[in-house]
PDB file of N, CA and C in Angstrom:
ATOM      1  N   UNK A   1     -37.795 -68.756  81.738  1.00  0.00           N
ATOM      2  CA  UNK A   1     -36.490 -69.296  81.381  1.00  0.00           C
ATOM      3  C   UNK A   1     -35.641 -69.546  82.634  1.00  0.00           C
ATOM      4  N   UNK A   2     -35.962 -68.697  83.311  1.00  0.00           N
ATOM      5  CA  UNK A   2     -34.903 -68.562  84.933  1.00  0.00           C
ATOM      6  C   UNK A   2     -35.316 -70.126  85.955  1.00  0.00           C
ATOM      7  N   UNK A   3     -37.007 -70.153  85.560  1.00  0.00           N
ATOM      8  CA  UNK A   3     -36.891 -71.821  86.384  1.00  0.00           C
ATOM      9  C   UNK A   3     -36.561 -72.261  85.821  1.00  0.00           C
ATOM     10  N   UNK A   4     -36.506 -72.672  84.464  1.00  0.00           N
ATOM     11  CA  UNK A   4     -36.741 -74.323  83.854  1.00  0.00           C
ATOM     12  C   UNK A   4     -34.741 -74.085  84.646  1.00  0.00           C
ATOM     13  N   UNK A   5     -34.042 -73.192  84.103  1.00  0.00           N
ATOM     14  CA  UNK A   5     -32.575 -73.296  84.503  1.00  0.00           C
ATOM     15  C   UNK A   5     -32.370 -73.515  85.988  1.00  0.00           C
ATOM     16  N   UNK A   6     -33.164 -73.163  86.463  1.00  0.00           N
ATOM     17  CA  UNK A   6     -32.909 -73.597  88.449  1.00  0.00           C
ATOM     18  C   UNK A   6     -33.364 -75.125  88.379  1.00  0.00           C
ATOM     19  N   UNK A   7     -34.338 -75.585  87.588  1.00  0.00           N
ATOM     20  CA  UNK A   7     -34.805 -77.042  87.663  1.00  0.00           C
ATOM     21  C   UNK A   7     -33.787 -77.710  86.918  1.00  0.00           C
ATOM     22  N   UNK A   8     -32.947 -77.513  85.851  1.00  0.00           N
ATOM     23  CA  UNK A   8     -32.413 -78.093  85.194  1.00  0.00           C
ATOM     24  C   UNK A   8     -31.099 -78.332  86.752  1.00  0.00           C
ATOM     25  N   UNK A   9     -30.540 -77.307  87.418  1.00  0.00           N
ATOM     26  CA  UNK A   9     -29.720 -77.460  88.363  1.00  0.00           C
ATOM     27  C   UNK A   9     -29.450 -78.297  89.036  1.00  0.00           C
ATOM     28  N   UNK A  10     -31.132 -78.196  89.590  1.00  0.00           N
ATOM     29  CA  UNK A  10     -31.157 -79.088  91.002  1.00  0.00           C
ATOM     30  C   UNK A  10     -31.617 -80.365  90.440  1.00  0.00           C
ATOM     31  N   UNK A  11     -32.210 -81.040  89.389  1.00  0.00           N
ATOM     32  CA  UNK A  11     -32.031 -82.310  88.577  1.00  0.00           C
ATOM     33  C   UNK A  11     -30.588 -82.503  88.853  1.00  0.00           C
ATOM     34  N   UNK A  12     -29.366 -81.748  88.449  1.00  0.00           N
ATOM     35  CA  UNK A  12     -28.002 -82.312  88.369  1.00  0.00           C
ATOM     36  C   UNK A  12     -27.874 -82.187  89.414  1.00  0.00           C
ATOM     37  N   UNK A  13     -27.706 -81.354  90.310  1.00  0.00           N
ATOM     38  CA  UNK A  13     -27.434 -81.628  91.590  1.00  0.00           C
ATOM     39  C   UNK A  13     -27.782 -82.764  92.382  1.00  0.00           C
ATOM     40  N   UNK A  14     -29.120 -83.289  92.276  1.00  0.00           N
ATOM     41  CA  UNK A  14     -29.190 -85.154  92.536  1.00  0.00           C
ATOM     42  C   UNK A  14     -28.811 -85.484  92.020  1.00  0.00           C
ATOM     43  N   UNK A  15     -28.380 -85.735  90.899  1.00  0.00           N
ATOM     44  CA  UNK A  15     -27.664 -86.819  90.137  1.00  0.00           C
ATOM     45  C   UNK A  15     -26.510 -87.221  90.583  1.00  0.00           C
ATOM     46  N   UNK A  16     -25.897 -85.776  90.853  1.00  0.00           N
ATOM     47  CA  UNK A  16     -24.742 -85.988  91.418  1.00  0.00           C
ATOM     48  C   UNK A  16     -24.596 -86.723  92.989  1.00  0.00           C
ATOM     49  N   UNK A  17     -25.082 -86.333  93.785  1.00  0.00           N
ATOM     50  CA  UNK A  17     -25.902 -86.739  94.740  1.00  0.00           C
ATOM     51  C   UNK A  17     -26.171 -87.882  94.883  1.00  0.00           C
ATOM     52  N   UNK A  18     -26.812 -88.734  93.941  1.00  0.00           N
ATOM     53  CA  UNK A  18     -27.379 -89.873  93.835  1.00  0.00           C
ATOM     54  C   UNK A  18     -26.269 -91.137  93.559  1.00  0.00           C
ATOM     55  N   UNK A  19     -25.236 -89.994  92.312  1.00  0.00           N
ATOM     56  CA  UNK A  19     -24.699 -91.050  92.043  1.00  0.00           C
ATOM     57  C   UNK A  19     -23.372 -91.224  93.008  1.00  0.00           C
ATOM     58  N   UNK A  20     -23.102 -90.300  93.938  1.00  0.00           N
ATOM     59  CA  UNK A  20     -21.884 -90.189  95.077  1.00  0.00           C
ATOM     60  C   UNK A  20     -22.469 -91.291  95.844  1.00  0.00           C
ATOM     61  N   UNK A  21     -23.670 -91.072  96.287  1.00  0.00           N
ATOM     62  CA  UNK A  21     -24.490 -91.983  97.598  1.00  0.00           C
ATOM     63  C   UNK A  21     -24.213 -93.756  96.770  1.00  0.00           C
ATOM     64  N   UNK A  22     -24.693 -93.813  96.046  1.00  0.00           N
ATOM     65  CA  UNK A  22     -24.531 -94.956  95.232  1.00  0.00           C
ATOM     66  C   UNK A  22     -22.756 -95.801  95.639  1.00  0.00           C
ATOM     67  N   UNK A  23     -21.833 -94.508  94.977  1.00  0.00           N
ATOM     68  CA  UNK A  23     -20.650 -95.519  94.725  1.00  0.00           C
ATOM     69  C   UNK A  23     -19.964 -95.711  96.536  1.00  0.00           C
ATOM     70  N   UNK A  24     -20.453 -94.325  97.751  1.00  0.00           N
ATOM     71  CA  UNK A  24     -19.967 -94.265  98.847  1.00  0.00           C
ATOM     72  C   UNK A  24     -20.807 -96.078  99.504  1.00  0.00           C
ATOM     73  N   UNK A  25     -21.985 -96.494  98.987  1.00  0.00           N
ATOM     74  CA  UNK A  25     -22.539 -97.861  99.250  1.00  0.00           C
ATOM     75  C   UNK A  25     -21.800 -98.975  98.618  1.00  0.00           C
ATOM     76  N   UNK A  26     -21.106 -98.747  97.568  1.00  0.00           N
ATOM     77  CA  UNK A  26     -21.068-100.115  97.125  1.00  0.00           C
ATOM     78  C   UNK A  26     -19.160 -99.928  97.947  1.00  0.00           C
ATOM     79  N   UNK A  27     -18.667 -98.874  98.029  1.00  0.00           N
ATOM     80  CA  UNK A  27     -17.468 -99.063  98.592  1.00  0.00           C
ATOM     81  C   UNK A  27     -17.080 -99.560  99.909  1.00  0.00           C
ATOM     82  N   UNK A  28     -18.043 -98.711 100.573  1.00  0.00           N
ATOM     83  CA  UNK A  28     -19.001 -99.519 101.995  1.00  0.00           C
ATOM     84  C   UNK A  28     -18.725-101.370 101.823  1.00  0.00           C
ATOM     85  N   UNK A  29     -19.482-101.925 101.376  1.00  0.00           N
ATOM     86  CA  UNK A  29     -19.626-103.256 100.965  1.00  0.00           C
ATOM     87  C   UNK A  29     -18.694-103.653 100.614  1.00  0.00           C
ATOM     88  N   UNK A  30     -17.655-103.111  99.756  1.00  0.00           N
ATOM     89  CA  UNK A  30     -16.355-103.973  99.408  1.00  0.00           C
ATOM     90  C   UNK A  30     -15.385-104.049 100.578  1.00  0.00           C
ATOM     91  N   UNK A  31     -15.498-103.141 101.708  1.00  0.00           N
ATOM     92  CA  UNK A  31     -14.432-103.469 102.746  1.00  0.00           C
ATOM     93  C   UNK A  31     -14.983-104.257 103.279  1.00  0.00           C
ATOM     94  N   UNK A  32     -16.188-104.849 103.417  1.00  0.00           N
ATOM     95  CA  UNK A  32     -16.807-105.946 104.018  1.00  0.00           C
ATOM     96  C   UNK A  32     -16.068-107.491 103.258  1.00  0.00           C
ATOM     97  N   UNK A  33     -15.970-108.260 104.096  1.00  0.00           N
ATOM     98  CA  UNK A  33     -15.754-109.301 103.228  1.00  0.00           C
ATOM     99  C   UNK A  33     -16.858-110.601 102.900  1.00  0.00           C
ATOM    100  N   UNK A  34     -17.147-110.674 102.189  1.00  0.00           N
ATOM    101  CA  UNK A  34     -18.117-110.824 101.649  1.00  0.00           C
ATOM    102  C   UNK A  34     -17.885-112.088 100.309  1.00  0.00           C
ATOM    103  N   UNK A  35     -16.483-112.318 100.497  1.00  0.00           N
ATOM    104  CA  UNK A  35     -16.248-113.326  99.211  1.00  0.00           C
ATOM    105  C   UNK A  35     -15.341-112.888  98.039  1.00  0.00           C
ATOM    106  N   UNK A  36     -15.007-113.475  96.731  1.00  0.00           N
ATOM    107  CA  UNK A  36     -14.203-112.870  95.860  1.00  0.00           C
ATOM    108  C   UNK A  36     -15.564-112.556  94.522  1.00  0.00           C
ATOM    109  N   UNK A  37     -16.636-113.830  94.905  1.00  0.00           N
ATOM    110  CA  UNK A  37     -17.412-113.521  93.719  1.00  0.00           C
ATOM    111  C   UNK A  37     -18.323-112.271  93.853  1.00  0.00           C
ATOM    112  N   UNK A  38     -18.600-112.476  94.818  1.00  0.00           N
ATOM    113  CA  UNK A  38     -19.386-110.581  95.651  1.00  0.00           C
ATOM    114  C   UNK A  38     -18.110-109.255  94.940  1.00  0.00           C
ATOM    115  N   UNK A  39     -16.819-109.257  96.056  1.00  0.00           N
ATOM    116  CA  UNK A  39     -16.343-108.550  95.355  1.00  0.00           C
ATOM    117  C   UNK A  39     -15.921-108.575  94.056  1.00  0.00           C
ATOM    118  N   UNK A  40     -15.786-108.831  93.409  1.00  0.00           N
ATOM    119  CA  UNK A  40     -15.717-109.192  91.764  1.00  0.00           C
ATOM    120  C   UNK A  40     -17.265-108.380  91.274  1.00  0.00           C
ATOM    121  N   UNK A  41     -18.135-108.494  91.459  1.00  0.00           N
ATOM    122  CA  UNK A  41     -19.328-107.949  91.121  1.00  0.00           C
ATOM    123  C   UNK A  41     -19.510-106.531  91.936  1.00  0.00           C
ATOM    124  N   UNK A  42     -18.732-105.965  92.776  1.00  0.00           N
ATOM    125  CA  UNK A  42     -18.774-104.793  93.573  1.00  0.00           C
ATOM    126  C   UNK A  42     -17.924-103.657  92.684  1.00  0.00           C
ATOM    127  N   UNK A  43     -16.931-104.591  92.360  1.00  0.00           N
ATOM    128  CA  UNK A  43     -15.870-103.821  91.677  1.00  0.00           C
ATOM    129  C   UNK A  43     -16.479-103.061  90.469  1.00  0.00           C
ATOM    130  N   UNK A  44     -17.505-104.126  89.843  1.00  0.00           N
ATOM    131  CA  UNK A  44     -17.778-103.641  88.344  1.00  0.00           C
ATOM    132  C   UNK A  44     -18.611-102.170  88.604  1.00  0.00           C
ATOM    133  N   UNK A  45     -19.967-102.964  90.020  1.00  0.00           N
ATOM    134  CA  UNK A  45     -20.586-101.662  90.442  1.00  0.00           C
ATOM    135  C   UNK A  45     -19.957-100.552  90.960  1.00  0.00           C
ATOM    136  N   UNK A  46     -19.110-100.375  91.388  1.00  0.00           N
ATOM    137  CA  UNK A  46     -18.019 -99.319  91.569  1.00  0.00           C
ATOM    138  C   UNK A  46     -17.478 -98.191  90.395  1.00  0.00           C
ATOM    139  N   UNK A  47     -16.907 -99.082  89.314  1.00  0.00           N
ATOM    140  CA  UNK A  47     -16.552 -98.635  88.346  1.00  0.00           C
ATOM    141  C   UNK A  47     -17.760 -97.838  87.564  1.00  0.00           C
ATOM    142  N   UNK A  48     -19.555 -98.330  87.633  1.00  0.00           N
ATOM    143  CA  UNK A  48     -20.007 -97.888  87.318  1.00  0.00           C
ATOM    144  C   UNK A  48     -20.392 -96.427  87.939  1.00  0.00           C
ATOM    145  N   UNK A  49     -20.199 -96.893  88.710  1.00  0.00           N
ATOM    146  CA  UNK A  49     -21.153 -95.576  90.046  1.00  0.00           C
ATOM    147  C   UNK A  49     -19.618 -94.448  89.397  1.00  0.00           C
ATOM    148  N   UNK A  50     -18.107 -94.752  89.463  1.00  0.00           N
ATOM    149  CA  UNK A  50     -17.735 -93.531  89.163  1.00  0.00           C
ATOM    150  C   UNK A  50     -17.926 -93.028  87.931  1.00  0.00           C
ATOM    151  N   UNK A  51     -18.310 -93.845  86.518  1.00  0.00           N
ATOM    152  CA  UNK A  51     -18.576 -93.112  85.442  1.00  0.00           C
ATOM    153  C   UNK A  51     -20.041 -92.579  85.809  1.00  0.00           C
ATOM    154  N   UNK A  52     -20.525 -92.874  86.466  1.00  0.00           N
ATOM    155  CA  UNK A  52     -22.045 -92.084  86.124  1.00  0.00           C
ATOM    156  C   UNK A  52     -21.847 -91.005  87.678  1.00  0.00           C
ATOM    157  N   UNK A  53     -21.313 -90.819  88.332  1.00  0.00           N
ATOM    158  CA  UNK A  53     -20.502 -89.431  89.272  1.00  0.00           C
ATOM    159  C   UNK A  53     -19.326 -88.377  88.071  1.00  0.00           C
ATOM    160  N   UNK A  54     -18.653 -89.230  87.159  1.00  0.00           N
ATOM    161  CA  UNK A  54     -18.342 -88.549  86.556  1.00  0.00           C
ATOM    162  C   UNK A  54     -19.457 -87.694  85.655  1.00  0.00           C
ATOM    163  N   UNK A  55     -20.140 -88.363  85.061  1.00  0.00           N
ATOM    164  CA  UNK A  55     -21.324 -87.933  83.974  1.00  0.00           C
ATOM    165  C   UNK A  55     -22.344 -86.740  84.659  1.00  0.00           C
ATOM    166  N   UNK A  56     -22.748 -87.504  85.682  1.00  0.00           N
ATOM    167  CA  UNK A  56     -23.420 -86.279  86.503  1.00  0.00           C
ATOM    168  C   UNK A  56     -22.603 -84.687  86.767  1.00  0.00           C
ATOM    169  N   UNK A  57     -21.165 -85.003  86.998  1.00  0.00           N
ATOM    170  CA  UNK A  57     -20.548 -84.009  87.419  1.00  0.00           C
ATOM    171  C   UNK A  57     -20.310 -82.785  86.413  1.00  0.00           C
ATOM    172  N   UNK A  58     -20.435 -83.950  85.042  1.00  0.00           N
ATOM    173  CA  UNK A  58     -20.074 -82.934  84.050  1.00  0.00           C
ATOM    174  C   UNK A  58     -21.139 -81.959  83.316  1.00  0.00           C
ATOM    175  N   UNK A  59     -22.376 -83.107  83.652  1.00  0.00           N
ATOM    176  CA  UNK A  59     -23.835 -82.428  82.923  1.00  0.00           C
ATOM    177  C   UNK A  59     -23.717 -81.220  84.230  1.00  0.00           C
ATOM    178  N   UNK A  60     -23.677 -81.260  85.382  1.00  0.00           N
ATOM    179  CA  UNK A  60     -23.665 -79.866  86.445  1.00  0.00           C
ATOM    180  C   UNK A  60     -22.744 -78.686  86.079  1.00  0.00           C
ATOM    181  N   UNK A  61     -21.597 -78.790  85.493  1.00  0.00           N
ATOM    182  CA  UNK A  61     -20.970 -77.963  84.855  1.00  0.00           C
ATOM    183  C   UNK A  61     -21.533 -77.291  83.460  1.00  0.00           C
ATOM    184  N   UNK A  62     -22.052 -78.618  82.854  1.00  0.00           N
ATOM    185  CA  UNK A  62     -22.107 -77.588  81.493  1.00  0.00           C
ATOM    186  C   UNK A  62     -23.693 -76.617  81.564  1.00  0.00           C
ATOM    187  N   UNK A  63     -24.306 -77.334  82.680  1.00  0.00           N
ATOM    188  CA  UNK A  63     -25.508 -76.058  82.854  1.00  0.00           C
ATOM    189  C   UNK A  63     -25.147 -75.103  83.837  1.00  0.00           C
ATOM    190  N   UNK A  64     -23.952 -74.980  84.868  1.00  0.00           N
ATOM    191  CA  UNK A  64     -23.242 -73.958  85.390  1.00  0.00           C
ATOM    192  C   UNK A  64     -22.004 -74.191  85.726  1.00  0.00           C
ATOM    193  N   UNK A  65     -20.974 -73.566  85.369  1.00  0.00           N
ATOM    194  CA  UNK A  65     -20.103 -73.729  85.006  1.00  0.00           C
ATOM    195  C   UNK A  65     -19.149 -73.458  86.589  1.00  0.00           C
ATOM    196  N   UNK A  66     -19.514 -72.744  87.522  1.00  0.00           N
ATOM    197  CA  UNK A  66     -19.108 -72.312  88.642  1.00  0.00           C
ATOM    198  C   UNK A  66     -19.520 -73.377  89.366  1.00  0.00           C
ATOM    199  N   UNK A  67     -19.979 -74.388  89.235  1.00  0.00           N
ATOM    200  CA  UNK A  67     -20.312 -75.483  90.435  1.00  0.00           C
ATOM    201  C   UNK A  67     -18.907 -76.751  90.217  1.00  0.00           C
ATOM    202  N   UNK A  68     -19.089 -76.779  91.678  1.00  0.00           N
ATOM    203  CA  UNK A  68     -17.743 -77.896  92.209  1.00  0.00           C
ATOM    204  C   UNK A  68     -17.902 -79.603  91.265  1.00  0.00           C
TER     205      UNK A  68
END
């Protein structure tokens, strides 16, 4: 029971991970200029990357509740 809960962790812990690295790239790219139709399509990816940093953040909580 004690791994599958350390594996379940460190699964969220990339996620989270994954999905920070994700939105810190596409924010990267929007200070670039790059156009309005680029940014227009950065923005949306942005918005996504923070709901799924949010989502990740929250699945890391509800399997431990003491993580940031």
């Amino acid at each position: 029971m004690h791994d599958h809960l350390e594996m379940e962790l460190a699964r969220a812990r990339q996620r989270v991970k994954r999905a920070e690295l994700f939105l810190t790239r596409a924010n990267e790219l929007l200070e670039e200029d790059r156009g309005v139709g680029i940014s227009l399509a950065l923005c949306c990816r942005i918005r996504s990357g923070q709901k799924r940093v949010a989502e990740a953040r929250s699945r890391l909580r509800q399997i431990d509740p003491t993580a940031p």
